[in-house]
PDB file of N, CA and C in Angstrom:
ATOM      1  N   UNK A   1     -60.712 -32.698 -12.005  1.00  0.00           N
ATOM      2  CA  UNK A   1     -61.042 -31.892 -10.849  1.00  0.00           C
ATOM      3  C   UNK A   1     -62.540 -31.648 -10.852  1.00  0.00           C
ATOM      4  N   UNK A   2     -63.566 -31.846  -9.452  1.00  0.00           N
ATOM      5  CA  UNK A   2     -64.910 -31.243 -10.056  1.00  0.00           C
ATOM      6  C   UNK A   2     -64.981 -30.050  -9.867  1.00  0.00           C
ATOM      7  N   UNK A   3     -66.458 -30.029  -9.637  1.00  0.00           N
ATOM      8  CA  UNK A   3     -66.469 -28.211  -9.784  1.00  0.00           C
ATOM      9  C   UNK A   3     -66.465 -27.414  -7.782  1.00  0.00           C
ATOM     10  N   UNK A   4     -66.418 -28.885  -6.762  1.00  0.00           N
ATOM     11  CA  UNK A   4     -66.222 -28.770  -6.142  1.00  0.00           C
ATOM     12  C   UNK A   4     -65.005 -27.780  -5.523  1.00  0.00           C
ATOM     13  N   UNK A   5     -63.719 -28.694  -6.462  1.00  0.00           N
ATOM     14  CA  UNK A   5     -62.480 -28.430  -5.928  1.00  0.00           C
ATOM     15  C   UNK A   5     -61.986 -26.664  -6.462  1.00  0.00           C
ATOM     16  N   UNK A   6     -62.757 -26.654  -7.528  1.00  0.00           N
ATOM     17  CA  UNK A   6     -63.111 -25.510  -8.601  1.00  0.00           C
ATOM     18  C   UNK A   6     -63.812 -24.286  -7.687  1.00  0.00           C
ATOM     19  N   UNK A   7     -64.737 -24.480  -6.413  1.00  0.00           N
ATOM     20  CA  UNK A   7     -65.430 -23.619  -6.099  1.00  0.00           C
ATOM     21  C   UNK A   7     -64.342 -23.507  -4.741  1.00  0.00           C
ATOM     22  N   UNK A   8     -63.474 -23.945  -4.694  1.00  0.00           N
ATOM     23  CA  UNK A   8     -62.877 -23.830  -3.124  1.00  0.00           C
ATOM     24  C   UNK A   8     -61.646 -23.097  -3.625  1.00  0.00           C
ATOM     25  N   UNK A   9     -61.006 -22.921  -4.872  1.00  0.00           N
ATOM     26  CA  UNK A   9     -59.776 -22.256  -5.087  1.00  0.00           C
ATOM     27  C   UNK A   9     -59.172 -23.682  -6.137  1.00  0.00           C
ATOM     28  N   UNK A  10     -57.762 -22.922  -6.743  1.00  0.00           N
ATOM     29  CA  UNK A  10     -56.936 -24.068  -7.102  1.00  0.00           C
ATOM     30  C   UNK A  10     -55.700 -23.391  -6.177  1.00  0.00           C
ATOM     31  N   UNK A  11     -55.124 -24.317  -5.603  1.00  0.00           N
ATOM     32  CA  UNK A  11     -53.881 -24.048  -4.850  1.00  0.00           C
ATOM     33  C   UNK A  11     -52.698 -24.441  -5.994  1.00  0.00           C
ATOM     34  N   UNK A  12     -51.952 -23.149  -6.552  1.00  0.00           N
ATOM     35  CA  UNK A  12     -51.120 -23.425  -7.715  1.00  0.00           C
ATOM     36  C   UNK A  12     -49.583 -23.077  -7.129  1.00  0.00           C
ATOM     37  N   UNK A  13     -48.663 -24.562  -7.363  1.00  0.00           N
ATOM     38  CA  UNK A  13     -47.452 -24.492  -6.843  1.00  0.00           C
ATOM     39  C   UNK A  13     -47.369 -24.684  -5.701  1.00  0.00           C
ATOM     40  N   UNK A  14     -48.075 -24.690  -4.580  1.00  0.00           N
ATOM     41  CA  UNK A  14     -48.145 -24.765  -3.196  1.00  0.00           C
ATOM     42  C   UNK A  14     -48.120 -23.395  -2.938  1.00  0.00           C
ATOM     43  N   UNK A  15     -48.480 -22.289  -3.176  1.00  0.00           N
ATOM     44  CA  UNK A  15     -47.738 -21.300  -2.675  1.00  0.00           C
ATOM     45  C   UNK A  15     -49.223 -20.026  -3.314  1.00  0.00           C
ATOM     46  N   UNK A  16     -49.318 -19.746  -4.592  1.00  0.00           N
ATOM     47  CA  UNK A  16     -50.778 -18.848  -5.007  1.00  0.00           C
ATOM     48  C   UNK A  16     -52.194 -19.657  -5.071  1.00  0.00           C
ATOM     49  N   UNK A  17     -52.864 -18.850  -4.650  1.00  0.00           N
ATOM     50  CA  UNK A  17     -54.354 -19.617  -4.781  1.00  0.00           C
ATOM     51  C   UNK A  17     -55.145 -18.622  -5.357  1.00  0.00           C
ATOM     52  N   UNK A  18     -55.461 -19.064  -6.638  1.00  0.00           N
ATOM     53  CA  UNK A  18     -56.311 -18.535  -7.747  1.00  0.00           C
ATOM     54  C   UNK A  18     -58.105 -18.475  -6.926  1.00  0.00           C
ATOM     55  N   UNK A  19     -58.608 -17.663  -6.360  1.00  0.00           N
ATOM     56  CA  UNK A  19     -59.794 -17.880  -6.018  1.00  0.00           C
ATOM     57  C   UNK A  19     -60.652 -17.218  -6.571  1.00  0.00           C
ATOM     58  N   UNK A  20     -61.108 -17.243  -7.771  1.00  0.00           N
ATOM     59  CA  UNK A  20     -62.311 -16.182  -8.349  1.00  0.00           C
ATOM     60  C   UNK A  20     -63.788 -16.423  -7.731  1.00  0.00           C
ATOM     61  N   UNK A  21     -63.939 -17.781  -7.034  1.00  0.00           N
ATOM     62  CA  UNK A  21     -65.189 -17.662  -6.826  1.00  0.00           C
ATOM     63  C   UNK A  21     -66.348 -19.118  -7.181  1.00  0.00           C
ATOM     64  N   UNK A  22     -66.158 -19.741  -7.877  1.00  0.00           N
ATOM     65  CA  UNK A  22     -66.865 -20.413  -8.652  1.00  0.00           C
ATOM     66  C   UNK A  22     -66.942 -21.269 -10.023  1.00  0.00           C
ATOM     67  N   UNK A  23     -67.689 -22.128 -10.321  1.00  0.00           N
ATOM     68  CA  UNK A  23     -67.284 -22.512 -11.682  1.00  0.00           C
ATOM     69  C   UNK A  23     -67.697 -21.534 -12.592  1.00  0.00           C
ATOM     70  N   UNK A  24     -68.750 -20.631 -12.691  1.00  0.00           N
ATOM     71  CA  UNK A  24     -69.181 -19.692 -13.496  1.00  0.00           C
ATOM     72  C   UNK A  24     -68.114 -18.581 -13.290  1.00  0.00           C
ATOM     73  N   UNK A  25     -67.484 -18.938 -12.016  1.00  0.00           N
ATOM     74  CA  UNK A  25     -66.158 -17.275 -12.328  1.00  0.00           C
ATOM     75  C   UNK A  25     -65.036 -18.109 -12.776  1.00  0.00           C
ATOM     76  N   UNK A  26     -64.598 -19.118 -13.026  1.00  0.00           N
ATOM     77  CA  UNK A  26     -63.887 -19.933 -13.869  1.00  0.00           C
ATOM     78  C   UNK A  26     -63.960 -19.570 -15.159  1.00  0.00           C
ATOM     79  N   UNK A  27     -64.941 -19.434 -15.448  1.00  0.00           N
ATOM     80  CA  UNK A  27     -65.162 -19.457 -16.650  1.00  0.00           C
ATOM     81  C   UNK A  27     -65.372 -18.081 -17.331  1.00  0.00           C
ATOM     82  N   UNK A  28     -65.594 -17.431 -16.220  1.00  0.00           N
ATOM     83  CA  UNK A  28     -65.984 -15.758 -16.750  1.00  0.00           C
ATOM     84  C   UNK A  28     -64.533 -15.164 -16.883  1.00  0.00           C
ATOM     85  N   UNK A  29     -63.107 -15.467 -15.972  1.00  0.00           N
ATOM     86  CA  UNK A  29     -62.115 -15.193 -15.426  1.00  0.00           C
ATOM     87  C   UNK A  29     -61.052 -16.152 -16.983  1.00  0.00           C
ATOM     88  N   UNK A  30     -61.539 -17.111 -17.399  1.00  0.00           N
ATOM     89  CA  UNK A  30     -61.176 -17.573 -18.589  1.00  0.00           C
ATOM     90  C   UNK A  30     -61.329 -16.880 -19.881  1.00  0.00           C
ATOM     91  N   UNK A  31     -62.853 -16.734 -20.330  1.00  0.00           N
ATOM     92  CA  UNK A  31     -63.294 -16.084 -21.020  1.00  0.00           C
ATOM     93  C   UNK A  31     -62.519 -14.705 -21.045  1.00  0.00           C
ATOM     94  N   UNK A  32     -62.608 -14.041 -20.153  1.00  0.00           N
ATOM     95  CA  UNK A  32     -61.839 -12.538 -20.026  1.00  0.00           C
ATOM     96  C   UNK A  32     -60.233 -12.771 -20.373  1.00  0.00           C
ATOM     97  N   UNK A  33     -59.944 -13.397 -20.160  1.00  0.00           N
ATOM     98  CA  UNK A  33     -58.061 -13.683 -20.090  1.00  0.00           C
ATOM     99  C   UNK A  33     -58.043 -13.972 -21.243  1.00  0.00           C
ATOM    100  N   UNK A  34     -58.426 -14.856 -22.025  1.00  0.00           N
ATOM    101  CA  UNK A  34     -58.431 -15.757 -22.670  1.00  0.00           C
ATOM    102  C   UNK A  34     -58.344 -14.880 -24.388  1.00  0.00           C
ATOM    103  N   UNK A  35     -59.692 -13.937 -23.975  1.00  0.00           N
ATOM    104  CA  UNK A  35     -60.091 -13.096 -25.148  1.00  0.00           C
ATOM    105  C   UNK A  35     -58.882 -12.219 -25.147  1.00  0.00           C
ATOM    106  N   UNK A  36     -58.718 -11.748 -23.961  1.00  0.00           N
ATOM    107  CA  UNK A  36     -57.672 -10.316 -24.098  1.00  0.00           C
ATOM    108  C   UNK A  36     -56.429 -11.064 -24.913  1.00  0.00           C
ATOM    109  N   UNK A  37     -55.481 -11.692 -23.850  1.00  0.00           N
ATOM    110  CA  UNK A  37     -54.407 -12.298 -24.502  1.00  0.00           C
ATOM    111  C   UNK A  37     -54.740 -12.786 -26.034  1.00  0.00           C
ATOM    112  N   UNK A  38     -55.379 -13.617 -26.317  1.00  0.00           N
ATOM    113  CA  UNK A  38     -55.578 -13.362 -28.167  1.00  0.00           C
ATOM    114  C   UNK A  38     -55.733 -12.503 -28.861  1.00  0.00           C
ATOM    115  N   UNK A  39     -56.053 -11.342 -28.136  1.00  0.00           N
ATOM    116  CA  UNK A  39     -56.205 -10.179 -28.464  1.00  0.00           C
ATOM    117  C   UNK A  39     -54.831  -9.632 -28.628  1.00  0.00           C
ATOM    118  N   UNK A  40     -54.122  -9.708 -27.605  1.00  0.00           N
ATOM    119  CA  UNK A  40     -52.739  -9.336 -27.912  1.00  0.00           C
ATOM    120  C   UNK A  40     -51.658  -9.673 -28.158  1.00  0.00           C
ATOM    121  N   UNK A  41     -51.825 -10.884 -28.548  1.00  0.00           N
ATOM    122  CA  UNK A  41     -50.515 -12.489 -28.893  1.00  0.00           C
ATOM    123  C   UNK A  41     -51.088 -12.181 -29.964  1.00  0.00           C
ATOM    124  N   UNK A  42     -52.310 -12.558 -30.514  1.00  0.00           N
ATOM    125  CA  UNK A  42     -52.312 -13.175 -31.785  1.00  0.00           C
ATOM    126  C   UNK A  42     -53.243 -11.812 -33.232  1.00  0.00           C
ATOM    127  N   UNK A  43     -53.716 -11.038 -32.016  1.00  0.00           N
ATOM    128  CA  UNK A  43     -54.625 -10.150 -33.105  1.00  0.00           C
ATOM    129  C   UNK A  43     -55.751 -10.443 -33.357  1.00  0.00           C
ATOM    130  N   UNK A  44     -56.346 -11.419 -32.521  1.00  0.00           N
ATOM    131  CA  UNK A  44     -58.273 -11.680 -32.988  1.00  0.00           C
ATOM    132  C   UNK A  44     -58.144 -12.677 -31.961  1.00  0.00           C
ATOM    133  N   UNK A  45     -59.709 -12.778 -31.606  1.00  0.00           N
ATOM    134  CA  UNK A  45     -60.326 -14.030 -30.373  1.00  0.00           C
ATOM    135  C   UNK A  45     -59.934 -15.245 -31.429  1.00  0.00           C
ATOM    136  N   UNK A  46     -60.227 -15.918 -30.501  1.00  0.00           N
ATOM    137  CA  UNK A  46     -60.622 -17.598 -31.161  1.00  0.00           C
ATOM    138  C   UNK A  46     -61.489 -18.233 -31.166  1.00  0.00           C
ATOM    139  N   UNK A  47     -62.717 -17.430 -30.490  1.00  0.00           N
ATOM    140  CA  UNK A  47     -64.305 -18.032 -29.926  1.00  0.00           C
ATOM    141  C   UNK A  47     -64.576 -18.244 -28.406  1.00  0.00           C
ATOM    142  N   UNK A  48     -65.860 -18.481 -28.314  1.00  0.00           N
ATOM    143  CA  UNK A  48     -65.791 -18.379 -26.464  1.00  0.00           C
ATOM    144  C   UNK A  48     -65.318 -19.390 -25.935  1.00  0.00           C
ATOM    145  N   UNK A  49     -65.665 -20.685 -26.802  1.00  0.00           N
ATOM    146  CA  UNK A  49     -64.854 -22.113 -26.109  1.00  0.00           C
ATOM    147  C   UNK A  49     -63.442 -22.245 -25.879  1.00  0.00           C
ATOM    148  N   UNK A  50     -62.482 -21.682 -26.959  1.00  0.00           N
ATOM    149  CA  UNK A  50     -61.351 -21.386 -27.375  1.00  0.00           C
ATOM    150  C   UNK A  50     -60.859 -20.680 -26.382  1.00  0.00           C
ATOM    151  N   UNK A  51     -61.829 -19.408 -26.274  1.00  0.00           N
ATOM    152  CA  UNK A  51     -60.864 -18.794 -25.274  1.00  0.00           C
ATOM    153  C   UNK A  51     -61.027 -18.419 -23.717  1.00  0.00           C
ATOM    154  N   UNK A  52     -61.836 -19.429 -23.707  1.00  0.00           N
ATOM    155  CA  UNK A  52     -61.773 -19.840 -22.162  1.00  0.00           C
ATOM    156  C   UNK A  52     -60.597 -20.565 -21.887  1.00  0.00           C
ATOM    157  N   UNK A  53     -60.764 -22.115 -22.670  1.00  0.00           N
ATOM    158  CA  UNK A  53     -60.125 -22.978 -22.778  1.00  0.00           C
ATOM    159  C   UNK A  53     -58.626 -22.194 -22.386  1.00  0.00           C
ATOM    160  N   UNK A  54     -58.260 -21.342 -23.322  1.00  0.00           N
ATOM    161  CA  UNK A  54     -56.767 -20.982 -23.255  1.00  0.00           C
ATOM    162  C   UNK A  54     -56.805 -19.817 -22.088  1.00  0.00           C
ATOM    163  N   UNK A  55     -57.989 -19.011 -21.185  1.00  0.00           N
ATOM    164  CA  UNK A  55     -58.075 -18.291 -20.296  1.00  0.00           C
ATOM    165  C   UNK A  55     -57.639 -19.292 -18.969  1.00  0.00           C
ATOM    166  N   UNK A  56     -58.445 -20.592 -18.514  1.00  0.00           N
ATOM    167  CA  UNK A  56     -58.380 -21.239 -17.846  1.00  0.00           C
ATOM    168  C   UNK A  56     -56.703 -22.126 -17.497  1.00  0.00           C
ATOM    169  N   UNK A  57     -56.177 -22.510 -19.020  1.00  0.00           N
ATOM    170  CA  UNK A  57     -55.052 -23.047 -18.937  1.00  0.00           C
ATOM    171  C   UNK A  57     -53.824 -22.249 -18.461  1.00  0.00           C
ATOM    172  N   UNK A  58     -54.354 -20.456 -19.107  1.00  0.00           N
ATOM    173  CA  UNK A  58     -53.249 -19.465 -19.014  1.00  0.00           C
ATOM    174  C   UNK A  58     -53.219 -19.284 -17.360  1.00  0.00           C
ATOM    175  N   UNK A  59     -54.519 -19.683 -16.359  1.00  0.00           N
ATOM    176  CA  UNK A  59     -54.495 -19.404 -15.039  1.00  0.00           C
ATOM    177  C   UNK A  59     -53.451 -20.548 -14.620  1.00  0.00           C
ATOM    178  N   UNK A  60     -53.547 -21.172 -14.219  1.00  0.00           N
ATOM    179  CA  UNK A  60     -52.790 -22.435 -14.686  1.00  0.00           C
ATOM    180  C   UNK A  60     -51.144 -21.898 -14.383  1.00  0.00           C
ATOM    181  N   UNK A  61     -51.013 -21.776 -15.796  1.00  0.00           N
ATOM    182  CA  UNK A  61     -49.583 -21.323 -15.984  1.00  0.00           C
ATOM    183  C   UNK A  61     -48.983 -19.923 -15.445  1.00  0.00           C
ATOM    184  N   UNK A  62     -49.693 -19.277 -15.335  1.00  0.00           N
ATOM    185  CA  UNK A  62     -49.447 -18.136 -14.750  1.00  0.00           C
ATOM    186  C   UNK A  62     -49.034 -18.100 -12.891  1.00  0.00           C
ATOM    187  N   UNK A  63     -50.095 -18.895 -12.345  1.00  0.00           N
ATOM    188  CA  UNK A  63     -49.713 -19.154 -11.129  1.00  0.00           C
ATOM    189  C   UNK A  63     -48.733 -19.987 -10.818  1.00  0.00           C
ATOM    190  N   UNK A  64     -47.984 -21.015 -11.950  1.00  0.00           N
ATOM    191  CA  UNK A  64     -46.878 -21.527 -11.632  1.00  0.00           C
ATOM    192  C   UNK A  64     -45.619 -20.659 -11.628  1.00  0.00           C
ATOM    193  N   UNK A  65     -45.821 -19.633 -13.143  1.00  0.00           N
ATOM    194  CA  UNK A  65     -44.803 -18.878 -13.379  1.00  0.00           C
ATOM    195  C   UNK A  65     -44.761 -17.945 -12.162  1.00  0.00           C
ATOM    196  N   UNK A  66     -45.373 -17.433 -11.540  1.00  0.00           N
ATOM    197  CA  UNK A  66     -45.399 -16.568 -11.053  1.00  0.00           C
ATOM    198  C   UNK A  66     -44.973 -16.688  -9.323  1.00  0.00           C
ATOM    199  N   UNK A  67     -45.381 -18.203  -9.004  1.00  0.00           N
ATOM    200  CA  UNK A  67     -44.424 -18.700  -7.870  1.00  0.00           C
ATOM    201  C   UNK A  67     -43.110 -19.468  -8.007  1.00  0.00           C
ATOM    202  N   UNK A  68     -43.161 -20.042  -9.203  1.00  0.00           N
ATOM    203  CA  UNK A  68     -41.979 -20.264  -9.332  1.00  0.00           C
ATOM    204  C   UNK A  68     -41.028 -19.212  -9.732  1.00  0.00           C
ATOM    205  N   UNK A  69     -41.359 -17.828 -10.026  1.00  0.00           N
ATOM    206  CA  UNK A  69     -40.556 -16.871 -10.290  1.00  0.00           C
ATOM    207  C   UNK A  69     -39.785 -16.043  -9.397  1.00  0.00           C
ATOM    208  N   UNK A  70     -41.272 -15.642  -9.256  1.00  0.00           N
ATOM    209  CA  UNK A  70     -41.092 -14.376  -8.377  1.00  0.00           C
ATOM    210  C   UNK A  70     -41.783 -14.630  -6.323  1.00  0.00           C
ATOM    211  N   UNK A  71     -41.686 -15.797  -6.394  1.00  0.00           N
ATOM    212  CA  UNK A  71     -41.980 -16.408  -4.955  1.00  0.00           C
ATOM    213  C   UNK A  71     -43.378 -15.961  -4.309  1.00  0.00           C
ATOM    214  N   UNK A  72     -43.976 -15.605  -5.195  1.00  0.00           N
ATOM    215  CA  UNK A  72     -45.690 -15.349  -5.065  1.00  0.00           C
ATOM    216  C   UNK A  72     -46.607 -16.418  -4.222  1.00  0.00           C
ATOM    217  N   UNK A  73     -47.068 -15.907  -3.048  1.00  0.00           N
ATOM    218  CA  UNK A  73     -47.676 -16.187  -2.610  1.00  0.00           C
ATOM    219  C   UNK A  73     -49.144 -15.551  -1.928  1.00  0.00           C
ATOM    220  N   UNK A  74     -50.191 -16.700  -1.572  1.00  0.00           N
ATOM    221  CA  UNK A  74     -51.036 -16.009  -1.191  1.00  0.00           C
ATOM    222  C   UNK A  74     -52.704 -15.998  -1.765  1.00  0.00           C
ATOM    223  N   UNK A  75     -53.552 -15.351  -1.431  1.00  0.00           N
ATOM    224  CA  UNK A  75     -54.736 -15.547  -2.498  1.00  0.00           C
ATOM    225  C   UNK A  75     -54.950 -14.350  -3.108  1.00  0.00           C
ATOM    226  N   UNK A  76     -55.815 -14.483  -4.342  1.00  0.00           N
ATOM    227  CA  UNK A  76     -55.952 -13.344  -5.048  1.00  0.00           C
ATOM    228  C   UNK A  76     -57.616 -13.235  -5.395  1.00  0.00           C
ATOM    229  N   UNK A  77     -57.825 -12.427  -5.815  1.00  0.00           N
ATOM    230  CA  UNK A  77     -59.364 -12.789  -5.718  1.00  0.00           C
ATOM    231  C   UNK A  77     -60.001 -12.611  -7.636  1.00  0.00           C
ATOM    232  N   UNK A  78     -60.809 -11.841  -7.326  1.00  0.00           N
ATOM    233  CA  UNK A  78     -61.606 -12.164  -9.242  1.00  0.00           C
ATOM    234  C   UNK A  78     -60.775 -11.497  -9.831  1.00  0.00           C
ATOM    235  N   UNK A  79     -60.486 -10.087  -9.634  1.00  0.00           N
ATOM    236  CA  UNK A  79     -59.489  -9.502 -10.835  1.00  0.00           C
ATOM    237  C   UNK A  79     -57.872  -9.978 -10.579  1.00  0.00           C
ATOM    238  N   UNK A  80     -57.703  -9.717  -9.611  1.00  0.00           N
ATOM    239  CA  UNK A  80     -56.369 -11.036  -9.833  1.00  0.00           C
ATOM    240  C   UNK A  80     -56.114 -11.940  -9.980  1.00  0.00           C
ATOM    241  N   UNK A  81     -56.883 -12.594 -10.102  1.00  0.00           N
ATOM    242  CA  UNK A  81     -57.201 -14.341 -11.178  1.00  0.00           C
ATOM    243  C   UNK A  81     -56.843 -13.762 -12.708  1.00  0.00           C
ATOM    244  N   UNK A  82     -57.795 -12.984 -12.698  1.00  0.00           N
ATOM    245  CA  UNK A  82     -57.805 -12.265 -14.394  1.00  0.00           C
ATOM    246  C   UNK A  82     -56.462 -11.761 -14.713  1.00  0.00           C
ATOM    247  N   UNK A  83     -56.158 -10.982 -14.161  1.00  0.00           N
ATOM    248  CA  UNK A  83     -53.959 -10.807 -14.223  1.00  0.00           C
ATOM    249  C   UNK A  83     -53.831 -11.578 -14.729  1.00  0.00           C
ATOM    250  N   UNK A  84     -53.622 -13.055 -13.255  1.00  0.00           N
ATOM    251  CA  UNK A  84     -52.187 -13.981 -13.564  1.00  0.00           C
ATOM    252  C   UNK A  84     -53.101 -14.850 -15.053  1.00  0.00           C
ATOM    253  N   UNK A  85     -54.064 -14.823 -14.705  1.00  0.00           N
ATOM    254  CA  UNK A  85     -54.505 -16.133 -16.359  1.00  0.00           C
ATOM    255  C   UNK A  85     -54.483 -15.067 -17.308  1.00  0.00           C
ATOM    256  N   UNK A  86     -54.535 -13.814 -17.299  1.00  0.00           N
ATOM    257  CA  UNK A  86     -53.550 -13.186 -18.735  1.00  0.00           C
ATOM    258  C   UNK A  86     -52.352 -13.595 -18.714  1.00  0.00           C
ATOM    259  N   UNK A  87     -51.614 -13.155 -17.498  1.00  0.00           N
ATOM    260  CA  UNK A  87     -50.328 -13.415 -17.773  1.00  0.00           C
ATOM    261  C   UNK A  87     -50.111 -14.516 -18.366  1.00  0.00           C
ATOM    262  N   UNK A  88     -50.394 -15.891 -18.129  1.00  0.00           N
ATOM    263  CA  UNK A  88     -50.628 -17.088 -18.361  1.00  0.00           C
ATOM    264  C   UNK A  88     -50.884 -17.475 -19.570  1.00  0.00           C
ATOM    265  N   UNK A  89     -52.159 -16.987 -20.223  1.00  0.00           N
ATOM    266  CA  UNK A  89     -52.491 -17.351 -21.541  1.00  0.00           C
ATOM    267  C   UNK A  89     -51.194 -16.746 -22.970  1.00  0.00           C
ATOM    268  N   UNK A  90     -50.996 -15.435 -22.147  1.00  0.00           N
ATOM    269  CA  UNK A  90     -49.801 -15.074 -23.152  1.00  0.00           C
ATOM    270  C   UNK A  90     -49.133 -15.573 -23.130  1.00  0.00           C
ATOM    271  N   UNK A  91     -48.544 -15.974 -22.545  1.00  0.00           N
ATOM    272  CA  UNK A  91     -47.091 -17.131 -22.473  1.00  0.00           C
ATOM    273  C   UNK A  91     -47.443 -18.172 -23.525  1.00  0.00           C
ATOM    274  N   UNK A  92     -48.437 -18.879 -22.705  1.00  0.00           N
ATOM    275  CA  UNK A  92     -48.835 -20.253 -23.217  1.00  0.00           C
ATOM    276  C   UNK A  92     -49.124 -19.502 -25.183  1.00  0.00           C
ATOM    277  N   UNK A  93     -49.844 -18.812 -25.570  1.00  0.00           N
ATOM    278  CA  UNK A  93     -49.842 -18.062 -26.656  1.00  0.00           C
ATOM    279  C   UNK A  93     -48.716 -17.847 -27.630  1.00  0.00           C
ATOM    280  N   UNK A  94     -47.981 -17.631 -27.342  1.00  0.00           N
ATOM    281  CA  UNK A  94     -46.797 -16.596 -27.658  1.00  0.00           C
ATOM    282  C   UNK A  94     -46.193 -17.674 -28.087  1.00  0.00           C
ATOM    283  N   UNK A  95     -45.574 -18.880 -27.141  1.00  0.00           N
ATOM    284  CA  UNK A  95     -45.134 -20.197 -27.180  1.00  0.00           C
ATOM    285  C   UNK A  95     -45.632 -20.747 -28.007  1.00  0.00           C
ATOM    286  N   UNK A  96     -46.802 -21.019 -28.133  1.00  0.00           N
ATOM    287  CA  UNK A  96     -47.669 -21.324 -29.603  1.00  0.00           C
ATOM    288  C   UNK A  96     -47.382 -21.070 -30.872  1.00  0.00           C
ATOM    289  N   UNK A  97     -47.186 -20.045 -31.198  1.00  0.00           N
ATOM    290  CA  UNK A  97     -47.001 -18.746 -31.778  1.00  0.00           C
ATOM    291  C   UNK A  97     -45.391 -19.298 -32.703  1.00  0.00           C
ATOM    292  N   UNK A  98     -44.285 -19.101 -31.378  1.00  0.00           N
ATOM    293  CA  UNK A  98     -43.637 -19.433 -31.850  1.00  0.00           C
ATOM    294  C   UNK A  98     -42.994 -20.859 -32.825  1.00  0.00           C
ATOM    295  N   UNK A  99     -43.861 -22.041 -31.987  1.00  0.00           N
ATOM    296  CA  UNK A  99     -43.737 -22.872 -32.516  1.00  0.00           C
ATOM    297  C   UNK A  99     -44.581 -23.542 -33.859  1.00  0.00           C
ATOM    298  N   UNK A 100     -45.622 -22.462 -34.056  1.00  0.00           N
ATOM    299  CA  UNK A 100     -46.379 -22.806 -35.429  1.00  0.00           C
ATOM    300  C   UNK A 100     -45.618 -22.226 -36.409  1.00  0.00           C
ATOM    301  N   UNK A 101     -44.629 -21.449 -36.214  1.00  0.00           N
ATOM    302  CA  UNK A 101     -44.335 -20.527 -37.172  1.00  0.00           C
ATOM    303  C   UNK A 101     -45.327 -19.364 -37.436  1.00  0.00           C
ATOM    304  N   UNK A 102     -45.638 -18.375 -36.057  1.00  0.00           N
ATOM    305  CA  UNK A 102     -46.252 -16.990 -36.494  1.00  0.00           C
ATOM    306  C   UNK A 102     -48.182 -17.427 -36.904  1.00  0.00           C
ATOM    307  N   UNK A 103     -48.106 -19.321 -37.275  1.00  0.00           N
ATOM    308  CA  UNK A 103     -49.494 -19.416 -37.676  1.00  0.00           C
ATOM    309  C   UNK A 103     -50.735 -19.686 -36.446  1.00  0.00           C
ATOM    310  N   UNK A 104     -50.767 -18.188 -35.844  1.00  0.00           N
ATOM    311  CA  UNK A 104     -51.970 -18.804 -34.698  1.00  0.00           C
ATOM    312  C   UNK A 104     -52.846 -18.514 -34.752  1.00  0.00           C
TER     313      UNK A 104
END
């Protein structure tokens, strides 16, 4: 994806559109998710690359879970990006978690 498609929204599921803003709010909206949820899945960050990486993916997953759940639709803007990619990263986390055996 460039940073084009990145600055216009991601349309997740057909149905939520993650719009924080930008590639730098991508990344700020990662960073923030990213840190918290390790913060509360696992008990410590993982670094800023790390936890973007898993901020960005948790957006991701969060906007699927969240239309495929609960029939969410619509746009959300910077702090509701930050929600659903918490919501998101914990999952994706937790899932981790479980499958290392507790080692995350």
């Amino acid at each position: 994806m460039t940073a084009m498609g990145l600055a216009a929204g991601i349309p997740l599921a057909s149905g939520l559109n993650l719009d924080p803003g930008s590639l730098i709010g991508w990344i700020l909206v990662g960073l923030i998710a990213g840190a918290i949820a390790a913060r509360v899945v696992a008990g410590r960050g993982f670094g800023c690359v790390a936890d973007v990486v898993v901020g960005v993916a948790g957006a991701l997953i969060g906007g699927f879970l969240l239309h495929s759940l609960f029939g969410a639709s619509g746009t959300v803007g910077f702090w509701g990006s930050i929600v659903v990619a918490f919501i998101g990263a914990a999952v994706l986390l937790a899932v981790l978690k479980l499958v290392s055996g507790g080692r995350l």
